[in-house]
C-alpha atoms as a PDB file:
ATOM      1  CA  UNK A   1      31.189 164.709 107.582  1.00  0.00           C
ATOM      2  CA  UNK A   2      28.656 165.137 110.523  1.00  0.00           C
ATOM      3  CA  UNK A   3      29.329 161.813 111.739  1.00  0.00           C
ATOM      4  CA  UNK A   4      32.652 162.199 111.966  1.00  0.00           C
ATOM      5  CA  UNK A   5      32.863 165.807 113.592  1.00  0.00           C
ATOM      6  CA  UNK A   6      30.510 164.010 116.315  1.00  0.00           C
ATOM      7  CA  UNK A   7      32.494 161.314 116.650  1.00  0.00           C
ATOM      8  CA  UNK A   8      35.531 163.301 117.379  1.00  0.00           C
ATOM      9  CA  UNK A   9      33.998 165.637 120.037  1.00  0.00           C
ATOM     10  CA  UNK A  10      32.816 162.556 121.407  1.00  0.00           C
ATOM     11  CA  UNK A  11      36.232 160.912 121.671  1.00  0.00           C
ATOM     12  CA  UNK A  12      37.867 164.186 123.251  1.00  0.00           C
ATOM     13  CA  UNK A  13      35.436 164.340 125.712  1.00  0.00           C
ATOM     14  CA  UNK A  14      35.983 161.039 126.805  1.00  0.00           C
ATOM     15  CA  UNK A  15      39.974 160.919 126.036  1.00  0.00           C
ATOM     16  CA  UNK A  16      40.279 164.451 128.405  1.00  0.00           C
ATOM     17  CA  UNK A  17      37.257 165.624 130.303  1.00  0.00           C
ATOM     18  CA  UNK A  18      35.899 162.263 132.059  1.00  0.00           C
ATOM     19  CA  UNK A  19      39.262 161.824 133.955  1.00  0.00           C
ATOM     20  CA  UNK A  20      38.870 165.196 134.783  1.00  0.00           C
ATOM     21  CA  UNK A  21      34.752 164.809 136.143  1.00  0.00           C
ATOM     22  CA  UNK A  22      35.813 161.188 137.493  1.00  0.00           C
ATOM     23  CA  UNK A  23      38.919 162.757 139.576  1.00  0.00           C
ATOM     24  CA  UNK A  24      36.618 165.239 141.147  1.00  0.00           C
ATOM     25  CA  UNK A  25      33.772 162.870 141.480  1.00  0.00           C
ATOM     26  CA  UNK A  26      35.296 159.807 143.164  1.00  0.00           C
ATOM     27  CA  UNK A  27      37.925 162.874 145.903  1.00  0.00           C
ATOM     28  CA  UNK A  28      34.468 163.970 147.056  1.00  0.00           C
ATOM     29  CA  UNK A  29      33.211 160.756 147.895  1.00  0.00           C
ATOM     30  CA  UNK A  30      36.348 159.550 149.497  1.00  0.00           C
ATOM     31  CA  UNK A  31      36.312 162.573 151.077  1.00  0.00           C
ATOM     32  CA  UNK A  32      32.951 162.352 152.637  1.00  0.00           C
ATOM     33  CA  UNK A  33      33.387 158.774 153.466  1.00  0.00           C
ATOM     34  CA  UNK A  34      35.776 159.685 155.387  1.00  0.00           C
ATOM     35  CA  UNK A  35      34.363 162.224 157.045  1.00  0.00           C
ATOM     36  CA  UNK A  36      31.298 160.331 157.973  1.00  0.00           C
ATOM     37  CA  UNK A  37      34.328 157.305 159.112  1.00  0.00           C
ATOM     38  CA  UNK A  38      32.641 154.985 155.930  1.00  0.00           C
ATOM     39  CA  UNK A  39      36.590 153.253 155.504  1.00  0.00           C
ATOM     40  CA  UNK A  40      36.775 152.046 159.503  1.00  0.00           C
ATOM     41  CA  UNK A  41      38.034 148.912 159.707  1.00  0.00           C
ATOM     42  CA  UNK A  42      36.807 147.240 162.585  1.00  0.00           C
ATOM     43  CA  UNK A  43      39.428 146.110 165.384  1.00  0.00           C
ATOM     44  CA  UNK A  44      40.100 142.069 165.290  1.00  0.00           C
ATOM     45  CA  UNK A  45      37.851 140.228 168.201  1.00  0.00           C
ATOM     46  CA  UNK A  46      40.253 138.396 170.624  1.00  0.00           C
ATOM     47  CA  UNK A  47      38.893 135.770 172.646  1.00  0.00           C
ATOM     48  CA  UNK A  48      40.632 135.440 175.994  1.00  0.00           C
ATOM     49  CA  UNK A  49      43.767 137.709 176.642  1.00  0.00           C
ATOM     50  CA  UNK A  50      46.543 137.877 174.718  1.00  0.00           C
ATOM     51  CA  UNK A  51      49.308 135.246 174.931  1.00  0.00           C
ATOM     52  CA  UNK A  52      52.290 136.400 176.662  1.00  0.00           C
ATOM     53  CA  UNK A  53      55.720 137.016 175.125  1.00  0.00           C
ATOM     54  CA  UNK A  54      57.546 133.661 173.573  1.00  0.00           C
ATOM     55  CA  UNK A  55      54.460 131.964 173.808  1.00  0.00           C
ATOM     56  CA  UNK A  56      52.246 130.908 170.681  1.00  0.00           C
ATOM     57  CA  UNK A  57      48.324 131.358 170.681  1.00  0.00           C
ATOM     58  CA  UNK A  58      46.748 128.774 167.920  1.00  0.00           C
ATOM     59  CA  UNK A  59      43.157 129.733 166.674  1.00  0.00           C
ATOM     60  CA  UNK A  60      41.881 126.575 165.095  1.00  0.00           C
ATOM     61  CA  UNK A  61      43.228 122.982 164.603  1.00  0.00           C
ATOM     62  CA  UNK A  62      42.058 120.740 162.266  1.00  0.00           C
ATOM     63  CA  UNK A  63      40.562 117.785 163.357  1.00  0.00           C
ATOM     64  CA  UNK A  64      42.980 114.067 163.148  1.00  0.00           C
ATOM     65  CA  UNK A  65      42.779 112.385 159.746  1.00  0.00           C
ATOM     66  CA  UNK A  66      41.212 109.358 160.138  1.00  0.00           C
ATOM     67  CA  UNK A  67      43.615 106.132 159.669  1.00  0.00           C
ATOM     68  CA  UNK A  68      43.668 104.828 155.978  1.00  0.00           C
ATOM     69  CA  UNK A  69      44.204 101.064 155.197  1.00  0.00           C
ATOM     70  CA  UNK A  70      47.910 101.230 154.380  1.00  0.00           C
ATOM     71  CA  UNK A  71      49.976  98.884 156.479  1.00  0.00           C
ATOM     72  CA  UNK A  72      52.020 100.767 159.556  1.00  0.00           C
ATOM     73  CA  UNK A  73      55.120  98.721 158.038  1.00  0.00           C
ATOM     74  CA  UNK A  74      55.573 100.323 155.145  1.00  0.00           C
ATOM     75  CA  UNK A  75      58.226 101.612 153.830  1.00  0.00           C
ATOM     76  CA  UNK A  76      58.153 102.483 150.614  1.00  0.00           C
ATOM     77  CA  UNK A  77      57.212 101.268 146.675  1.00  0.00           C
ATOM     78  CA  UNK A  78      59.096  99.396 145.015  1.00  0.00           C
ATOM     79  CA  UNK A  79      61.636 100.835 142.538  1.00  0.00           C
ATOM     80  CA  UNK A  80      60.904 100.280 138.925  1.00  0.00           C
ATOM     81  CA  UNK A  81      64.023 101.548 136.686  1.00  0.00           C
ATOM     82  CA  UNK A  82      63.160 104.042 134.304  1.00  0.00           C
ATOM     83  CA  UNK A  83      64.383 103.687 130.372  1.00  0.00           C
ATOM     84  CA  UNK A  84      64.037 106.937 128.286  1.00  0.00           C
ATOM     85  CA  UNK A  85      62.198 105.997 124.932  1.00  0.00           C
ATOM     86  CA  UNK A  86      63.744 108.599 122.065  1.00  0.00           C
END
């Protein structure tokens, strides 16, 4: 009978009072990081100025693939016709 009269308070508490303490807990610390400017986010460096209007500014390319040993005629495989097997 004691175990379970524990084990009951102990599930209320947690079902109703730590949202409660948690809500309370976790305003004041936003609160204060925000305060003491903890959620900045830091403006984007731009190299260079910015591109002018209609034009495109491209950050990285990647360098050329290098050339593979398929010939530069190729077209294609060759088609094999398909049977489905029931």
């Amino acid at each position: 009978m004691k175990f379970w009269l524990i084990f009951i308070l102990i599930f209320f508490a947690v079902r109703y009072l730590l949202p409660i303490v948690l809500r309370l807990v976790l305003s004041s610390f936003v609160r204060k990081q925000m305060r003491n400017g903890g959620f900045v986010v830091p403006p984007q460096a731009q190299a260079g100025s910015p591109p002018a209007p209609g034009q495109v500014r491209v950050d990285y390319v990647p360098p050329a693939a290098k050339a593979t040993n398929a010939p530069q005629d190729f077209k294609g495989g060759e088609y094999v016709d398909f049977e489905e097997v029931k």
